[in-house]
PDB file of N, CA and C in Angstrom:
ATOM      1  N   UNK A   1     124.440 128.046  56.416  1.00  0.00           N
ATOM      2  CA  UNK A   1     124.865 126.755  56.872  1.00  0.00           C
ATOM      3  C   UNK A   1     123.745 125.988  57.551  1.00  0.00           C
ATOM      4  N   UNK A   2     122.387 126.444  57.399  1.00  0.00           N
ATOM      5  CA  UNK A   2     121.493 125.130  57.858  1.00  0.00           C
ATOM      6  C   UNK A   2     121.031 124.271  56.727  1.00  0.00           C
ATOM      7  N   UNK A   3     120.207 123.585  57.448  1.00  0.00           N
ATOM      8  CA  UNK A   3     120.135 121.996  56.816  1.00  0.00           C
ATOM      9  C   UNK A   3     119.432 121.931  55.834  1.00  0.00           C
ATOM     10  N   UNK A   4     118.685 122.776  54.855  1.00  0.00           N
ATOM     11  CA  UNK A   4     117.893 123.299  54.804  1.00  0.00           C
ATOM     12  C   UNK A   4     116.094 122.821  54.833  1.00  0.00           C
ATOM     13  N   UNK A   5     115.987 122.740  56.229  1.00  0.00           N
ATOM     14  CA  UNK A   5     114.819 122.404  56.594  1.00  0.00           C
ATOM     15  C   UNK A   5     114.375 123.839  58.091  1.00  0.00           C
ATOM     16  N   UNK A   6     112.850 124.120  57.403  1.00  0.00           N
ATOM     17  CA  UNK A   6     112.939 125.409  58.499  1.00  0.00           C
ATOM     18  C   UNK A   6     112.918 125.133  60.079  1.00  0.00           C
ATOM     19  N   UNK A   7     112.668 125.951  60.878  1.00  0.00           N
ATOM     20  CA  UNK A   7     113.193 125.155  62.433  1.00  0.00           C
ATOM     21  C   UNK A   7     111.702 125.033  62.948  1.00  0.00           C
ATOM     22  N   UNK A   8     110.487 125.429  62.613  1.00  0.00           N
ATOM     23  CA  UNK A   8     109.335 125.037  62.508  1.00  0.00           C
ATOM     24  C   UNK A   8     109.005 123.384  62.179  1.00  0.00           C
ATOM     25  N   UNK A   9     109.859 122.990  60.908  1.00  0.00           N
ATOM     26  CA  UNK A   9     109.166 121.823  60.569  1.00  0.00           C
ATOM     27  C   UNK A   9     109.820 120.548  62.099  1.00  0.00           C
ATOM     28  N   UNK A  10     111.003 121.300  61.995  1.00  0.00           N
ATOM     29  CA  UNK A  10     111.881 120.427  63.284  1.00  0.00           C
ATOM     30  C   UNK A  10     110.956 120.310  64.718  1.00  0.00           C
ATOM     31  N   UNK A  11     110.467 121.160  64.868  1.00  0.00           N
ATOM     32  CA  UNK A  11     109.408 121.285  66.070  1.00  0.00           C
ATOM     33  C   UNK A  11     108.332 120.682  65.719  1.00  0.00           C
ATOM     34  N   UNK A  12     107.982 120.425  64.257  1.00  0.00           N
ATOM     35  CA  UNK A  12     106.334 119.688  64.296  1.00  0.00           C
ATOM     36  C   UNK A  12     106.861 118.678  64.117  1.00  0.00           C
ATOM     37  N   UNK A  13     107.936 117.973  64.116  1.00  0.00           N
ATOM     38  CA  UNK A  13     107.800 116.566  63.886  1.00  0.00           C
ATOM     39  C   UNK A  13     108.454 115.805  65.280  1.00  0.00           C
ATOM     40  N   UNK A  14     108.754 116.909  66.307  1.00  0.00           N
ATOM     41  CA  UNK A  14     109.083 116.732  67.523  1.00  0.00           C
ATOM     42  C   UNK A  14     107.727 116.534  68.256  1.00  0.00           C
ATOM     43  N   UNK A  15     106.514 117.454  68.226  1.00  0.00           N
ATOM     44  CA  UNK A  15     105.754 117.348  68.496  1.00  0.00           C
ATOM     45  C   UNK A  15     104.951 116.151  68.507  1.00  0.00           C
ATOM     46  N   UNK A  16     105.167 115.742  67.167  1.00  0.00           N
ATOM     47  CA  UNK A  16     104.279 114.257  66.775  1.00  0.00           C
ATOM     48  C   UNK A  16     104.660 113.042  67.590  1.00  0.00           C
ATOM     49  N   UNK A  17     106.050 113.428  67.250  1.00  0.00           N
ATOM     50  CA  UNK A  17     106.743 112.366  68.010  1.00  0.00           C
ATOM     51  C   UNK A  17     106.273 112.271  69.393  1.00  0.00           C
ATOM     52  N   UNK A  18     106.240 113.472  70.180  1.00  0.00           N
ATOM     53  CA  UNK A  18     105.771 113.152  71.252  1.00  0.00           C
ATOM     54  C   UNK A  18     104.823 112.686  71.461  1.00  0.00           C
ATOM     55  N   UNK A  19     103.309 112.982  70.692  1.00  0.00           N
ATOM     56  CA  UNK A  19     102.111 112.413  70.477  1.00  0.00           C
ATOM     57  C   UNK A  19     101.771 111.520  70.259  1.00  0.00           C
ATOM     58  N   UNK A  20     102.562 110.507  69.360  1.00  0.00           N
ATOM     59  CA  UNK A  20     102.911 109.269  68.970  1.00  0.00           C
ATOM     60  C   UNK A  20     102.748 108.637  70.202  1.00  0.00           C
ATOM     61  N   UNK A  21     104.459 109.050  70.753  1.00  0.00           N
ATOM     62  CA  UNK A  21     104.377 108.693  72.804  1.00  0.00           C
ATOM     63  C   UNK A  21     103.357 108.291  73.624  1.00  0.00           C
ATOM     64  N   UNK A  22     102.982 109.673  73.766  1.00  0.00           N
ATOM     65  CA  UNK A  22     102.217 109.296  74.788  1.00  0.00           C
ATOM     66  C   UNK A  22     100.664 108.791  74.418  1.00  0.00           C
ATOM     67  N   UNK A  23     100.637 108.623  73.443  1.00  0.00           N
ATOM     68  CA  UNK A  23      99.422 107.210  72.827  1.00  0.00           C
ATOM     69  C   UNK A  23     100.143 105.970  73.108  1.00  0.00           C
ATOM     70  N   UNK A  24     101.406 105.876  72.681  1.00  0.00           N
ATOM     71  CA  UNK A  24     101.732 104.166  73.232  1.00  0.00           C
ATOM     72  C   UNK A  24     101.313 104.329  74.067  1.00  0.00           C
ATOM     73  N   UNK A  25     102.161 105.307  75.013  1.00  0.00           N
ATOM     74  CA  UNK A  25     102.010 105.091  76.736  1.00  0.00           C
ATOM     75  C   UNK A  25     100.802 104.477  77.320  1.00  0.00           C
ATOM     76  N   UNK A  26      99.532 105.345  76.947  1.00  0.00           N
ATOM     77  CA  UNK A  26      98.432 104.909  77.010  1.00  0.00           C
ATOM     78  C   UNK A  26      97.962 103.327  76.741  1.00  0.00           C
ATOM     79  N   UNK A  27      98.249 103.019  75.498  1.00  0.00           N
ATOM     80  CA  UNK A  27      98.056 101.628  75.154  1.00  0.00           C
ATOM     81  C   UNK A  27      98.795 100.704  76.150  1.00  0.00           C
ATOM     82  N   UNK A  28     100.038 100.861  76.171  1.00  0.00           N
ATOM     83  CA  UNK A  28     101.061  99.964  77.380  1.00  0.00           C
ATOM     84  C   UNK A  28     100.120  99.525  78.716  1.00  0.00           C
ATOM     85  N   UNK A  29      99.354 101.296  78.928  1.00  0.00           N
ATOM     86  CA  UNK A  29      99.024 100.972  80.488  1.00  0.00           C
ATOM     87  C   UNK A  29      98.035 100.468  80.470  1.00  0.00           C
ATOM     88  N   UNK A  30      96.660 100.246  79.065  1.00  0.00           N
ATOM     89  CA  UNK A  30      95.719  99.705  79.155  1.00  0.00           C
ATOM     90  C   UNK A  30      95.806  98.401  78.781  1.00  0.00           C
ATOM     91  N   UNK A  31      96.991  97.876  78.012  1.00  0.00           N
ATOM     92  CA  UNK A  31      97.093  96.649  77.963  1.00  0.00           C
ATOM     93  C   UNK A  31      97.902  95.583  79.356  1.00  0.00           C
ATOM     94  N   UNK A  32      99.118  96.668  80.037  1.00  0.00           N
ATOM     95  CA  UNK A  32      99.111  95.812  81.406  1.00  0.00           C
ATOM     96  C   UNK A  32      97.920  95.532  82.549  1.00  0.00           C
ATOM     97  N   UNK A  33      97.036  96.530  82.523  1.00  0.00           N
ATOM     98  CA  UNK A  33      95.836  96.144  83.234  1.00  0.00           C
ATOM     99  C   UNK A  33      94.953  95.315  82.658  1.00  0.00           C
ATOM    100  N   UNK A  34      94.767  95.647  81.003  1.00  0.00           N
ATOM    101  CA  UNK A  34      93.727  94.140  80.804  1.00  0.00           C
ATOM    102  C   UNK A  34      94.897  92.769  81.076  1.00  0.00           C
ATOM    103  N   UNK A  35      96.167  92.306  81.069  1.00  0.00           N
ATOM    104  CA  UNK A  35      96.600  91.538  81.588  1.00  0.00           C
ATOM    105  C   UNK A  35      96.936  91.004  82.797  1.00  0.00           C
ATOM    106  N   UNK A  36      96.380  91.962  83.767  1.00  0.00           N
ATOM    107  CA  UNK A  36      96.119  91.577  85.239  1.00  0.00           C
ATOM    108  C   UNK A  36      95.151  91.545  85.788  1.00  0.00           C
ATOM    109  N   UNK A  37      94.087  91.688  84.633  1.00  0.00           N
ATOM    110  CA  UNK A  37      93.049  91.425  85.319  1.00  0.00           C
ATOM    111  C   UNK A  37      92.465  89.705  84.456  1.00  0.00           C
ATOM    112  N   UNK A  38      93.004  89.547  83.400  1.00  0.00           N
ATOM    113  CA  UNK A  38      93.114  88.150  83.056  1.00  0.00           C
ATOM    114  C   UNK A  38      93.967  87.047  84.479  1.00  0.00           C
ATOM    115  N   UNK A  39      94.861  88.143  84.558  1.00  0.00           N
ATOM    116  CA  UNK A  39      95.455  86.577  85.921  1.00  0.00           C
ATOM    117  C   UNK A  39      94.704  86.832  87.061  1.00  0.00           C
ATOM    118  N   UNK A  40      94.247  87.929  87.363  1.00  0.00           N
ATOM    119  CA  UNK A  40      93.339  88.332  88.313  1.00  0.00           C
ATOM    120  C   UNK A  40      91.993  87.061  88.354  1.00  0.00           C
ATOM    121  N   UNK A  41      91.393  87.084  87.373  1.00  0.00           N
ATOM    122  CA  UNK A  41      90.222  86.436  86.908  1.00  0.00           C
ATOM    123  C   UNK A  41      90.499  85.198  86.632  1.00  0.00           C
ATOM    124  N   UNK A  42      91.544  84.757  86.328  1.00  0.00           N
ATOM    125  CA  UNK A  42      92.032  83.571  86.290  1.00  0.00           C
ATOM    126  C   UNK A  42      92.008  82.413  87.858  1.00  0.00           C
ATOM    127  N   UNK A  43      92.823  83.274  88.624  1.00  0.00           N
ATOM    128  CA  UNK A  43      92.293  82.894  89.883  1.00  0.00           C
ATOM    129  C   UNK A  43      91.751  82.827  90.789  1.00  0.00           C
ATOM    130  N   UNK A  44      90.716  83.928  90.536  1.00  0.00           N
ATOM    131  CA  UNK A  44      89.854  84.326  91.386  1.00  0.00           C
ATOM    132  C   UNK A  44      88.646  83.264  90.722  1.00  0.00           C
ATOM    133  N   UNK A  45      88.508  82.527  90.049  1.00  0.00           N
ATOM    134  CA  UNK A  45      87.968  81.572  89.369  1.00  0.00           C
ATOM    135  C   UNK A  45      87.839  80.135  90.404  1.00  0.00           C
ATOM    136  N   UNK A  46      88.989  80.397  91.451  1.00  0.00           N
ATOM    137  CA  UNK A  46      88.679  79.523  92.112  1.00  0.00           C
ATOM    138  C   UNK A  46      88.392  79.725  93.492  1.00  0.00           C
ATOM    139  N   UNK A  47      87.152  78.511  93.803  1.00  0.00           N
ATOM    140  CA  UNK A  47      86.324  78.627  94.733  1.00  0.00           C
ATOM    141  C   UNK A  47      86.801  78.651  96.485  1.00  0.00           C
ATOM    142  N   UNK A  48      87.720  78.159  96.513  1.00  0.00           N
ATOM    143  CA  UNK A  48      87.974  78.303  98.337  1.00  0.00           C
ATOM    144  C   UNK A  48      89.794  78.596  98.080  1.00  0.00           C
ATOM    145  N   UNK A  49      89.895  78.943  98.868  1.00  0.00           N
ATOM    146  CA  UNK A  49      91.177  79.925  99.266  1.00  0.00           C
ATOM    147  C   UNK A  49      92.452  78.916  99.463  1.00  0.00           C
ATOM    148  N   UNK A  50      91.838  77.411 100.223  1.00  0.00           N
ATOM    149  CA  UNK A  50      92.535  76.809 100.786  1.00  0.00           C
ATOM    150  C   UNK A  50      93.177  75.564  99.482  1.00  0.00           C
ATOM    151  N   UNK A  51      92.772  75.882  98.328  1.00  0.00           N
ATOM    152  CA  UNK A  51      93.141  75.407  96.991  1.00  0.00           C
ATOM    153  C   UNK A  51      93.779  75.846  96.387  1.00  0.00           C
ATOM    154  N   UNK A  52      94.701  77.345  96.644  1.00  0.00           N
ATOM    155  CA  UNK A  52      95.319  78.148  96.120  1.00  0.00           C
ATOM    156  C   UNK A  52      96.798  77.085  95.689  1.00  0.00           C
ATOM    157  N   UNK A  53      97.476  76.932  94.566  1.00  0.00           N
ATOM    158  CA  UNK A  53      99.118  76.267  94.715  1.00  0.00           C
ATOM    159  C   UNK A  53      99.781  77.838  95.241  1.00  0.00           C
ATOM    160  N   UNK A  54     100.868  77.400  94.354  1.00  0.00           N
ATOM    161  CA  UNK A  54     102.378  77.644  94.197  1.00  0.00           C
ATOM    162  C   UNK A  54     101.898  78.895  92.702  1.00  0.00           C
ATOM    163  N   UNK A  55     101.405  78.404  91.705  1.00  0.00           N
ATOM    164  CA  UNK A  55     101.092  79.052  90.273  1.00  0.00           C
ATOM    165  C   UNK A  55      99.890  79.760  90.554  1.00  0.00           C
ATOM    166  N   UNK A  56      98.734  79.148  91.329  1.00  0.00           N
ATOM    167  CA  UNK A  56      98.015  80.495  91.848  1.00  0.00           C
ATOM    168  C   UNK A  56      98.651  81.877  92.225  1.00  0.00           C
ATOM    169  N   UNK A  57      99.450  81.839  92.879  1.00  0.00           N
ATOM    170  CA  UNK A  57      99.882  82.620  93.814  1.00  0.00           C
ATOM    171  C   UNK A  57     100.881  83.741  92.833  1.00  0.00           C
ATOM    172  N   UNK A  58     101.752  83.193  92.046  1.00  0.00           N
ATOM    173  CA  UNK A  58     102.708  83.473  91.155  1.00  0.00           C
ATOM    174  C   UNK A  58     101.466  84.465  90.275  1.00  0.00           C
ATOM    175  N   UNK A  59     100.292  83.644  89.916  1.00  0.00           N
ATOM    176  CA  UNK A  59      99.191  84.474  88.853  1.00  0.00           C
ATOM    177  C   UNK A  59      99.112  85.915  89.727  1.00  0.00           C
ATOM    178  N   UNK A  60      98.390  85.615  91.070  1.00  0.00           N
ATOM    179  CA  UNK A  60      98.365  86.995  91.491  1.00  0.00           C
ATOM    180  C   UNK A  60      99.342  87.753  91.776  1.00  0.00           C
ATOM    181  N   UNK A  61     100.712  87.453  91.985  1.00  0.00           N
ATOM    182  CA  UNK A  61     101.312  88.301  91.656  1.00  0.00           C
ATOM    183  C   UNK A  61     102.260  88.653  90.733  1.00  0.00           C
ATOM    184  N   UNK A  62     101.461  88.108  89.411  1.00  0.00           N
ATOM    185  CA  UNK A  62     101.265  88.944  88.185  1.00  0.00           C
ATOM    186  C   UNK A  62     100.437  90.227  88.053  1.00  0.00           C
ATOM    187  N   UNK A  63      99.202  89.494  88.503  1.00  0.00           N
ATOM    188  CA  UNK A  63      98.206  90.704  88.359  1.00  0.00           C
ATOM    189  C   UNK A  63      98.339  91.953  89.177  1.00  0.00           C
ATOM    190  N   UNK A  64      99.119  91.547  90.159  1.00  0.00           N
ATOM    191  CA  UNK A  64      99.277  92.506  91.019  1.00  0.00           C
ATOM    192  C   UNK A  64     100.224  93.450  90.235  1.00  0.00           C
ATOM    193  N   UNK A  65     101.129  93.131  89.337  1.00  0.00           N
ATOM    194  CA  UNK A  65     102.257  93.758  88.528  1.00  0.00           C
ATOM    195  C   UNK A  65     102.043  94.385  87.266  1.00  0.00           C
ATOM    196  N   UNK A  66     100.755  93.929  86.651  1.00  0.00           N
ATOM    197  CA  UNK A  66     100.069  94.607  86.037  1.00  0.00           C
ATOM    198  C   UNK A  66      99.283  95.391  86.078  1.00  0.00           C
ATOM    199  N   UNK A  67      98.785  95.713  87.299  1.00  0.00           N
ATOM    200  CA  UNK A  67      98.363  97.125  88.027  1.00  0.00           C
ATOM    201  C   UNK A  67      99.112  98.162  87.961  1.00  0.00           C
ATOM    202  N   UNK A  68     100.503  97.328  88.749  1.00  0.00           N
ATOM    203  CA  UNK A  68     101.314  98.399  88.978  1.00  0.00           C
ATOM    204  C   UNK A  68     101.800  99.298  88.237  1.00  0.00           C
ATOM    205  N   UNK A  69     102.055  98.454  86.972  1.00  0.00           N
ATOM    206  CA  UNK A  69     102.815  99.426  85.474  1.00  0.00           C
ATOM    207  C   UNK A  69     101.589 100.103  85.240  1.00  0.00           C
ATOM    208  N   UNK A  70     100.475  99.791  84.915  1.00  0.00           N
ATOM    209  CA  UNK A  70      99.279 100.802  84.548  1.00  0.00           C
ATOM    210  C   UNK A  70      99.021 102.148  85.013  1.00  0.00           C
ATOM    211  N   UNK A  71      99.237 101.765  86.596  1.00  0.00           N
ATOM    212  CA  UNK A  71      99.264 102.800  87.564  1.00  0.00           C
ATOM    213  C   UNK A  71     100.222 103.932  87.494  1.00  0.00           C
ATOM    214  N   UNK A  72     101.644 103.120  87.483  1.00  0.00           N
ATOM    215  CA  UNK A  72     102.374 104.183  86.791  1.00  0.00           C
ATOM    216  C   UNK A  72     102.720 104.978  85.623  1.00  0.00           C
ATOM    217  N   UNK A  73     101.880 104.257  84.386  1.00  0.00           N
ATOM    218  CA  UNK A  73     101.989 104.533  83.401  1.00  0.00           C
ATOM    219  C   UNK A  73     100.934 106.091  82.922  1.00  0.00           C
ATOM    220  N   UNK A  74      99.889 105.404  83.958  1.00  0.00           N
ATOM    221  CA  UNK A  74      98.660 106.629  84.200  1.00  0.00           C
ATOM    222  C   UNK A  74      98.930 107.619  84.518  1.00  0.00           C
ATOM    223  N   UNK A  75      99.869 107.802  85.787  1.00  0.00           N
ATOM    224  CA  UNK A  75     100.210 108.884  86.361  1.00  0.00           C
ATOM    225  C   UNK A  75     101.012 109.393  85.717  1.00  0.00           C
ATOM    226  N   UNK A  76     101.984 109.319  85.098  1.00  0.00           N
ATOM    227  CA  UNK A  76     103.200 109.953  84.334  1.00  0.00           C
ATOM    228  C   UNK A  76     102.051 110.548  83.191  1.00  0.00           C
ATOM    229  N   UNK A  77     101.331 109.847  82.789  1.00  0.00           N
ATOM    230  CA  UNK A  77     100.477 110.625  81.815  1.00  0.00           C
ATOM    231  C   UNK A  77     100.452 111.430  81.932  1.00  0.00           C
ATOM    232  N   UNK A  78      98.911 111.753  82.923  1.00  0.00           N
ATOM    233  CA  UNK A  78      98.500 112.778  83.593  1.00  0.00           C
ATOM    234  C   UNK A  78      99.304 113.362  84.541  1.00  0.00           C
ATOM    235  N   UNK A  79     100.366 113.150  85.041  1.00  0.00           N
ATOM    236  CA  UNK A  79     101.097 114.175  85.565  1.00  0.00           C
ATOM    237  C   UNK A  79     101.890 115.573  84.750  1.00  0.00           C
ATOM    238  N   UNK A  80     102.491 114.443  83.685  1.00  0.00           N
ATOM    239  CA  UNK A  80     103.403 115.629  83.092  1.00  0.00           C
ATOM    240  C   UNK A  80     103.022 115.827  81.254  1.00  0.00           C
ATOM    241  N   UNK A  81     102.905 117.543  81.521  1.00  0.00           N
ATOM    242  CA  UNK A  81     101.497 117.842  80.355  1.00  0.00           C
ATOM    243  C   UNK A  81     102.362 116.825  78.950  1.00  0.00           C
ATOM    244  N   UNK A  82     101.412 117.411  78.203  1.00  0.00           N
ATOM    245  CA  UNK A  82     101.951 116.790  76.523  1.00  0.00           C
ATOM    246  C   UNK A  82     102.531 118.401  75.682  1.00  0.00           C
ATOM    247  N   UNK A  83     102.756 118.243  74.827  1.00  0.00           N
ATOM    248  CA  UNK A  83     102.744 119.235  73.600  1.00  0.00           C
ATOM    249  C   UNK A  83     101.689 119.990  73.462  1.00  0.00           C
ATOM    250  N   UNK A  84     100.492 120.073  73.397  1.00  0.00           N
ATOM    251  CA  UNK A  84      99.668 120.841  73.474  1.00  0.00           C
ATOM    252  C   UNK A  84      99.072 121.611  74.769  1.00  0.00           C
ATOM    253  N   UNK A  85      99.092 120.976  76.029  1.00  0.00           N
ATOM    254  CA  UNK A  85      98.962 122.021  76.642  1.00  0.00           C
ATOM    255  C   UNK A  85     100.134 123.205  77.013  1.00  0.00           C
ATOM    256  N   UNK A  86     101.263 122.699  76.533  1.00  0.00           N
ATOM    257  CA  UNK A  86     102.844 123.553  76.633  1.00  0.00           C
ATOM    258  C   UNK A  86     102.082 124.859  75.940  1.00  0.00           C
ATOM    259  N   UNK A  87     101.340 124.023  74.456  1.00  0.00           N
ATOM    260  CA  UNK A  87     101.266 125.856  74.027  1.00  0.00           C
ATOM    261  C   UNK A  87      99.878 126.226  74.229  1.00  0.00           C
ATOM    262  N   UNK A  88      99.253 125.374  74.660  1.00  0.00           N
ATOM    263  CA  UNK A  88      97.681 126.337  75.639  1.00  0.00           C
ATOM    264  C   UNK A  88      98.392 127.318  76.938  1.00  0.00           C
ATOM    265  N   UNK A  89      99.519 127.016  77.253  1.00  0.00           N
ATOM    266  CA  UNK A  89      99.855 128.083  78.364  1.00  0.00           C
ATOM    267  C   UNK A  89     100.853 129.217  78.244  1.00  0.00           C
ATOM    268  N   UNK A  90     101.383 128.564  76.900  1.00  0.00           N
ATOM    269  CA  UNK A  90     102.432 129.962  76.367  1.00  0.00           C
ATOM    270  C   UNK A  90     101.280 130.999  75.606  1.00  0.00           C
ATOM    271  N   UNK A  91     100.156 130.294  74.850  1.00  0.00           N
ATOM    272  CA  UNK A  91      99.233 131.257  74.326  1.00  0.00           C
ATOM    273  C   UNK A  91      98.558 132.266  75.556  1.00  0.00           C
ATOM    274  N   UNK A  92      98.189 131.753  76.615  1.00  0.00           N
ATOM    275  CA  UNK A  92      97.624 132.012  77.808  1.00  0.00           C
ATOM    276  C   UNK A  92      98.244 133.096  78.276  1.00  0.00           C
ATOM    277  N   UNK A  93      99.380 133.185  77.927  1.00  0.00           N
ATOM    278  CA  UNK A  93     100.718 134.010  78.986  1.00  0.00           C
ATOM    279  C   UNK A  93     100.357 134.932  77.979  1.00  0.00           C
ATOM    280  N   UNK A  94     100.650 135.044  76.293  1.00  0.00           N
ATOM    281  CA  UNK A  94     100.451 136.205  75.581  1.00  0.00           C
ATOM    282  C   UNK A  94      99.963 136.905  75.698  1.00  0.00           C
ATOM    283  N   UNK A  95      98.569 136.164  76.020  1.00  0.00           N
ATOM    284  CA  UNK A  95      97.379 136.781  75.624  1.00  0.00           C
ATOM    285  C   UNK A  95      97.320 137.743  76.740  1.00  0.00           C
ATOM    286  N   UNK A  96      97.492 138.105  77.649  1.00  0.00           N
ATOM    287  CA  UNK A  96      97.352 138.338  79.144  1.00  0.00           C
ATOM    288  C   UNK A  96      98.260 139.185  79.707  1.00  0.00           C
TER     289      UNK A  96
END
């Protein structure tokens, strides 16, 4: 009564999938930081402080928000492993 697909192939295409992932992820967080540092640069473009509006202000805190997702996007990276180091540490355990 299985599907008939082996339970190997089900795991490599789980795998990918995850890999897939966490490459967006990556892209997401490098594209919210190059977009805060466009509003970043946008207003930091201007010369005295005391010229800032209403839409200045709104820019930086854009940019400030596009840090933020990067930041978090980074850390979740590198915090929590991928697919391959899962089995660099189950091999690790064998071996040992």
């Amino acid at each position: 009564m299985s599907s008939g697909q082996p339970e190997d192939a089900d795991s490599t295409k789980r795998e990918q999938r995850q890999r897939r992932m966490r490459r967006v992820q990556v892209a997401m967080a490098v594209f919210a930081a190059c977009m805060g540092l466009v509003a970043f640069f946008s207003v930091a473009g201007n010369s005295r402080f005391e010229t800032y509006h209403t839409l200045d202000v709104i820019r930086l805190m854009t940019a400030g928000a596009g840090f933020a997702v990067a930041l978090v996007l980074l850390i979740q990276f590198f915090k929590f492993p991928g697919p391959r180091s899962e089995d660099k540490k189950e091999k690790e355990q064998g071996t040992s």
